[in-house]
C-alpha atoms as a PDB file:
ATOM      1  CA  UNK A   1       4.639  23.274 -34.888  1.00  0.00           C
ATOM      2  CA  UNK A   2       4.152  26.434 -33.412  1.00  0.00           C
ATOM      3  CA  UNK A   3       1.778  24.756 -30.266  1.00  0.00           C
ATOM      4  CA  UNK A   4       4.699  22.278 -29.468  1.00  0.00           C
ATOM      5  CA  UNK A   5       6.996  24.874 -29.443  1.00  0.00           C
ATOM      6  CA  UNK A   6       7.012  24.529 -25.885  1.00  0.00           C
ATOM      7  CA  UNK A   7       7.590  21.143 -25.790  1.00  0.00           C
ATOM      8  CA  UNK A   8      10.213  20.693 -27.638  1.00  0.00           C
ATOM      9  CA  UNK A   9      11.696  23.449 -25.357  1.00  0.00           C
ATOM     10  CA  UNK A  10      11.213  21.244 -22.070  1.00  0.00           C
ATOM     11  CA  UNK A  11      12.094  18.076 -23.820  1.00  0.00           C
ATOM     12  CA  UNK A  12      14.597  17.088 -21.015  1.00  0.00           C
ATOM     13  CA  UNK A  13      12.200  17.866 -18.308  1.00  0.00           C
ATOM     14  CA  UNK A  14       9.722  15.844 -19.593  1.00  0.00           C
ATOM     15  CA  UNK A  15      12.386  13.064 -20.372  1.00  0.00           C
ATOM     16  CA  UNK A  16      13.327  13.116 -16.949  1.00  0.00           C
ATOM     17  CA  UNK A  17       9.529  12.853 -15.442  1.00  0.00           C
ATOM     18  CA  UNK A  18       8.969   9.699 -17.861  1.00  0.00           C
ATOM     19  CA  UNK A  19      12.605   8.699 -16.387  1.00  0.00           C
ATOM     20  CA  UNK A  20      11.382   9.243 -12.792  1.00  0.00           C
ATOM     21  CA  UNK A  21       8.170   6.984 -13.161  1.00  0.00           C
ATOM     22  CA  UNK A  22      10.221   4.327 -15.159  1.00  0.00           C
ATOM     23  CA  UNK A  23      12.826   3.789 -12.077  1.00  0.00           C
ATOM     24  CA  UNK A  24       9.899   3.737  -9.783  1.00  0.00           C
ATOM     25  CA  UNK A  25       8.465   1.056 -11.733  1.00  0.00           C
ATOM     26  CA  UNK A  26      11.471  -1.112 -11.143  1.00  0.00           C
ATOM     27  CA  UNK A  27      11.802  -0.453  -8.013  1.00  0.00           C
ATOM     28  CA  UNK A  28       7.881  -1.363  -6.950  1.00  0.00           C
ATOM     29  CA  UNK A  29       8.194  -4.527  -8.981  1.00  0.00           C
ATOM     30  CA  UNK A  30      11.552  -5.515  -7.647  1.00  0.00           C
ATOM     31  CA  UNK A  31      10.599  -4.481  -3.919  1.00  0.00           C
ATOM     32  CA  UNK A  32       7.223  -6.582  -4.834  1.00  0.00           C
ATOM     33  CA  UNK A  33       9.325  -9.729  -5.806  1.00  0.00           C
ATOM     34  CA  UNK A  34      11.039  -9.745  -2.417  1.00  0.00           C
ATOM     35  CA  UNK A  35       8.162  -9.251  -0.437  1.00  0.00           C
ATOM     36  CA  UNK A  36       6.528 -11.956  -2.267  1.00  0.00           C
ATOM     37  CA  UNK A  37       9.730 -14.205  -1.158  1.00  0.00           C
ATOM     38  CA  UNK A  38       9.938 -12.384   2.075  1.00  0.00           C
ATOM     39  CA  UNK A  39       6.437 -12.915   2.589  1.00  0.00           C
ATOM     40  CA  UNK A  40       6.830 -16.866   1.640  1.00  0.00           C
ATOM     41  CA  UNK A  41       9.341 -17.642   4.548  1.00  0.00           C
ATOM     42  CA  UNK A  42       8.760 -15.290   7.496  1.00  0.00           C
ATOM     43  CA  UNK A  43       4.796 -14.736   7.051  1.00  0.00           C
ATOM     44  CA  UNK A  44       2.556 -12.327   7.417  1.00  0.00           C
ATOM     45  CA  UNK A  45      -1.666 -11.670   7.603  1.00  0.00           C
ATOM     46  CA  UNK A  46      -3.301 -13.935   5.259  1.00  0.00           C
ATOM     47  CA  UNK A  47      -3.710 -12.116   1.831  1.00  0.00           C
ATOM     48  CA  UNK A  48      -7.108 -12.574  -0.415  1.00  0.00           C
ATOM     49  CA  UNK A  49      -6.681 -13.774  -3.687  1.00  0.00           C
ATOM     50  CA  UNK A  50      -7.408 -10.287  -5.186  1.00  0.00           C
ATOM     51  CA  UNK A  51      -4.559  -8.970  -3.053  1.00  0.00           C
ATOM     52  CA  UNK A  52      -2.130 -11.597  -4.265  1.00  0.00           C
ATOM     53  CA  UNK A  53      -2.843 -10.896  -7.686  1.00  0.00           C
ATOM     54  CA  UNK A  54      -2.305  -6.740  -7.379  1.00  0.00           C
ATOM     55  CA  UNK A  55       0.683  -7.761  -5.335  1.00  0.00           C
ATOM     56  CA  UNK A  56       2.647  -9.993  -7.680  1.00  0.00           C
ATOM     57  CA  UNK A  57       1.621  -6.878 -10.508  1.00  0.00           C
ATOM     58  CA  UNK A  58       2.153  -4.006  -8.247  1.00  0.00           C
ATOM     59  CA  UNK A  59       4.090  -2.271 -11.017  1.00  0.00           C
ATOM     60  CA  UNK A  60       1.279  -2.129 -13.295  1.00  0.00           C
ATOM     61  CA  UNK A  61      -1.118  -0.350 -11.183  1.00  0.00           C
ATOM     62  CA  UNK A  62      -1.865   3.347 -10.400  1.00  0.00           C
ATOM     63  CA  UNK A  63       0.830   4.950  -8.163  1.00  0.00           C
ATOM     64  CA  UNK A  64      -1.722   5.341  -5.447  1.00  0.00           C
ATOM     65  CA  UNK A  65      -2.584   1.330  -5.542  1.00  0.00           C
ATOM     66  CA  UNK A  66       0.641   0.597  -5.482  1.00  0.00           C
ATOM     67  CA  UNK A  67       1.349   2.257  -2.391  1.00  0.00           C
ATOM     68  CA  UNK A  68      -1.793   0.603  -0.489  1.00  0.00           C
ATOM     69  CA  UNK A  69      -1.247  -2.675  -1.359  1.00  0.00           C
ATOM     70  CA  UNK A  70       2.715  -2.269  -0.392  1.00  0.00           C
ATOM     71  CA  UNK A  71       0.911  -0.741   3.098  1.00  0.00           C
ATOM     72  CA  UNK A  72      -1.128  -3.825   3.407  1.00  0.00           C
ATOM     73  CA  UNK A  73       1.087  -6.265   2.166  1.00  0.00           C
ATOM     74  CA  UNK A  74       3.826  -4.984   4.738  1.00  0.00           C
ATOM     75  CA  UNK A  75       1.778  -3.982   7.708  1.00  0.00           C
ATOM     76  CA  UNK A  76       3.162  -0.196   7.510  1.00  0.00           C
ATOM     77  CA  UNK A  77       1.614   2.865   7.094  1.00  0.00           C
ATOM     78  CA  UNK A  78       4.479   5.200   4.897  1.00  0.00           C
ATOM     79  CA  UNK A  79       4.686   8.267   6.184  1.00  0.00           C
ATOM     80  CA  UNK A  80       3.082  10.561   3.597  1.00  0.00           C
ATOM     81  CA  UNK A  81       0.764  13.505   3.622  1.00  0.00           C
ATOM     82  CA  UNK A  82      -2.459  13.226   1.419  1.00  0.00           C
ATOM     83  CA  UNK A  83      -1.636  15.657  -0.232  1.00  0.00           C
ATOM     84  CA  UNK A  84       2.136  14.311  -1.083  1.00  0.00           C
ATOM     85  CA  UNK A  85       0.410  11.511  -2.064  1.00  0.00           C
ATOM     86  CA  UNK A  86      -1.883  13.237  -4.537  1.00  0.00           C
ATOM     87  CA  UNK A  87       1.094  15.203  -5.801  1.00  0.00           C
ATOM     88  CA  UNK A  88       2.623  11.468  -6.512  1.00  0.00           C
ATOM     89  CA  UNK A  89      -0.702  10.493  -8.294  1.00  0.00           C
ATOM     90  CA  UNK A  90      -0.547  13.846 -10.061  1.00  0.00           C
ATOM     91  CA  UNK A  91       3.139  13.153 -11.112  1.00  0.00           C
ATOM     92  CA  UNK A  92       1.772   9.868 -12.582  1.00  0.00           C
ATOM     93  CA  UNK A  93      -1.018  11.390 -14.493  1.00  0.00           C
ATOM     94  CA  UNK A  94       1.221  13.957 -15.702  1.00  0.00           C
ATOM     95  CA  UNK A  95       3.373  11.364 -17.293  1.00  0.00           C
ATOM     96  CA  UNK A  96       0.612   9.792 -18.858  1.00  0.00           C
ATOM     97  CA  UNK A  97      -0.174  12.416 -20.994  1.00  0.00           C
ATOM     98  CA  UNK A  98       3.059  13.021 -21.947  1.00  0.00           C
ATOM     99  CA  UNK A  99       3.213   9.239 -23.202  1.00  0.00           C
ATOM    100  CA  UNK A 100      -0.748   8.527 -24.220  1.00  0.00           C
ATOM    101  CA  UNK A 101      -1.462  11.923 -25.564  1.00  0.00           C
ATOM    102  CA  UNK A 102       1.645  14.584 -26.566  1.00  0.00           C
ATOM    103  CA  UNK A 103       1.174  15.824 -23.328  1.00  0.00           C
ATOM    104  CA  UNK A 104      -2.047  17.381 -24.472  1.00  0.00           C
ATOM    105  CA  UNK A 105      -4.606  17.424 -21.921  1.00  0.00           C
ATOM    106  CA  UNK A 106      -7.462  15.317 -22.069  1.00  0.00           C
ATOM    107  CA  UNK A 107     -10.699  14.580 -20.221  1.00  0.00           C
ATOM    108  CA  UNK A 108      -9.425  11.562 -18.902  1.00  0.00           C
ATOM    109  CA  UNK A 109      -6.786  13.529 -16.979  1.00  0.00           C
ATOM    110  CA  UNK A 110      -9.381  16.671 -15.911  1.00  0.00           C
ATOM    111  CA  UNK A 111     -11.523  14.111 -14.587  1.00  0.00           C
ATOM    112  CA  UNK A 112      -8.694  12.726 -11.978  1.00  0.00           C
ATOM    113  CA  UNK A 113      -6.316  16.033 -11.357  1.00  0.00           C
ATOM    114  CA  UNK A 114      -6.974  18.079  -8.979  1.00  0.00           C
ATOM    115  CA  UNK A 115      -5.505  21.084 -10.658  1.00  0.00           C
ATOM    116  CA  UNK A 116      -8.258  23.358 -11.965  1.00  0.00           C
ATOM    117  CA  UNK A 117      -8.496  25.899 -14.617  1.00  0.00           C
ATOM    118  CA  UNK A 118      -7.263  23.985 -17.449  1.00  0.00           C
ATOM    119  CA  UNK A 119      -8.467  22.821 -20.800  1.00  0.00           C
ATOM    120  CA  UNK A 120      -9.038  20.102 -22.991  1.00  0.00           C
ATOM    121  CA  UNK A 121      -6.215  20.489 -25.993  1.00  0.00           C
ATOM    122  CA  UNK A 122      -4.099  22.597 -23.641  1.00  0.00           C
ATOM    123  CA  UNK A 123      -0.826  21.465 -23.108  1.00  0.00           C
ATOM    124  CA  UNK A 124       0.531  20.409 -20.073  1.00  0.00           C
ATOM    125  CA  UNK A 125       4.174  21.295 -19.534  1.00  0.00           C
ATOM    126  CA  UNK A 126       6.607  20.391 -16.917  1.00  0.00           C
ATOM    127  CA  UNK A 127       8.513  22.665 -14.763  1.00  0.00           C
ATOM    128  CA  UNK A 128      11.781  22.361 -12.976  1.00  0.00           C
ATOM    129  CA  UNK A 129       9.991  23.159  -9.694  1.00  0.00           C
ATOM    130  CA  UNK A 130       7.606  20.372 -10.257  1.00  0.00           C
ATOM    131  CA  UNK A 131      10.587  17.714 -11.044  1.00  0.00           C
ATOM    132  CA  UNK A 132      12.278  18.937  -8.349  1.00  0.00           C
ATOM    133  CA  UNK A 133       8.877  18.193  -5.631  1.00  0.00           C
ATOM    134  CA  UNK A 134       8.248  15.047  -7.578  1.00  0.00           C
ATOM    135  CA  UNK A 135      11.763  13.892  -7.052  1.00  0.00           C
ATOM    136  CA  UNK A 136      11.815  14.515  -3.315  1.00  0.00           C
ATOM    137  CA  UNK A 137       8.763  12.562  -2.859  1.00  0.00           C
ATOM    138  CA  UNK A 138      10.461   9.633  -4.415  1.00  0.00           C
ATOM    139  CA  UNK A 139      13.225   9.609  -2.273  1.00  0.00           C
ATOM    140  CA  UNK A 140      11.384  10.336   0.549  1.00  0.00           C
ATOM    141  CA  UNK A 141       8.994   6.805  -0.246  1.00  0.00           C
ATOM    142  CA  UNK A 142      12.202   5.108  -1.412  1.00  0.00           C
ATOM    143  CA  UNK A 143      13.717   5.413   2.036  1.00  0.00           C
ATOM    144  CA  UNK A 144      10.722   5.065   3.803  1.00  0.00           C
ATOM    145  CA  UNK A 145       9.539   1.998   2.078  1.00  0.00           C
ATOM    146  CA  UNK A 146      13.178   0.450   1.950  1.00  0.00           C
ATOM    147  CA  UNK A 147      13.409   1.018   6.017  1.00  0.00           C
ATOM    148  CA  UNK A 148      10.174  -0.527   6.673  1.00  0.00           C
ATOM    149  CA  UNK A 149      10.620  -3.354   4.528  1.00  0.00           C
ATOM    150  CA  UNK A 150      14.080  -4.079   5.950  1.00  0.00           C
ATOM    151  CA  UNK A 151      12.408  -3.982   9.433  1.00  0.00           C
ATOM    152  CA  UNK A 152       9.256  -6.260   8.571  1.00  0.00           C
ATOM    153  CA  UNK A 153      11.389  -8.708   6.582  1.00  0.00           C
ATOM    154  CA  UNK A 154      15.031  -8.673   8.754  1.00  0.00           C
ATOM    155  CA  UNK A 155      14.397 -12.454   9.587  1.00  0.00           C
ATOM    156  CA  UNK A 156      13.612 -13.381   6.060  1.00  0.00           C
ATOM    157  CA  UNK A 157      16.794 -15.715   4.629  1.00  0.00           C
ATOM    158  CA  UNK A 158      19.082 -14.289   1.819  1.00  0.00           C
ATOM    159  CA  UNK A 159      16.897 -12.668  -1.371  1.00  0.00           C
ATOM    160  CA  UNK A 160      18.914 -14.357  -4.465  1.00  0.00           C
ATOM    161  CA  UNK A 161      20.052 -11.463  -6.745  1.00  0.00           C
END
């Protein structure tokens, strides 16, 4: 009990990260749906059958997939850093853990972080700081993915709610 300590300590900051990717989740497979109707009436570069099939599941993929195929999907490039982008893919593998693994790090997750210095076993905990970066990011590709949708898409016909 001792070793979760911790844990149980952060428990809302962790609820909130799981929170965070949840909402993003419905909002890349809702955003997915009307770009798939979008797509259906006003057009758009031929897709292969591969990227039909990651489309219509964006919200299944890795964070990072799901942003490229909303890039090629739309014809936009969203305006974020690499390394915003890795802090999103971090965010996601952070989450992970917390639901795969008790937020205890495994080899899975040292083998795609970027973060060095850390351990197998040790646990990963969640700052405020963290939440706070990982948040802004969101918004940031929420508006920016919104905007560019709404500009691609402004002559589709009504999306039915």
């Amino acid at each position: 009990m001792r070793k979760y300590q911790d844990i149980f300590a952060g428990t809302v900051y962790q609820s909130v990260l799981i929170t965070l990717n949840s909402h993003w989740d419905w909002y890349i497979r809702k955003l997915s749906e009307f770009i798939r109707f979008a797509r259906s009436s006003v057009g758009g570069p031929a897709l292969s059958n591969a990227d039909e099939k990651r489309l219509a599941r964006a919200d299944r993929l890795p964070l990072g997939e799901q942003l490229e195929i909303m890039e090629l999907v739309v014809g936009i490039t969203l305006p974020l850093l690499a390394d915003e982008r890795q802090e999103l893919r971090e965010m996601a593998l952070v989450r992970n853990l917390g639901l795969h693994n008790r937020w205890e790090i495994d080899p899975q997750y040292l083998r795609e972080t970027k973060r060095k210095g850390l351990q197998v076993g040790e646990l990963c905990l969640v700052g405020i700081g963290e939440l706070q970066s990982w948040h802004s990011l969101l918004i940031k590709l929420l508006s920016s993915s919104g905007l560019e949708c709404a500009k691609r898409f402004n002559a589709a016909p009504d999306y039915p709610i």
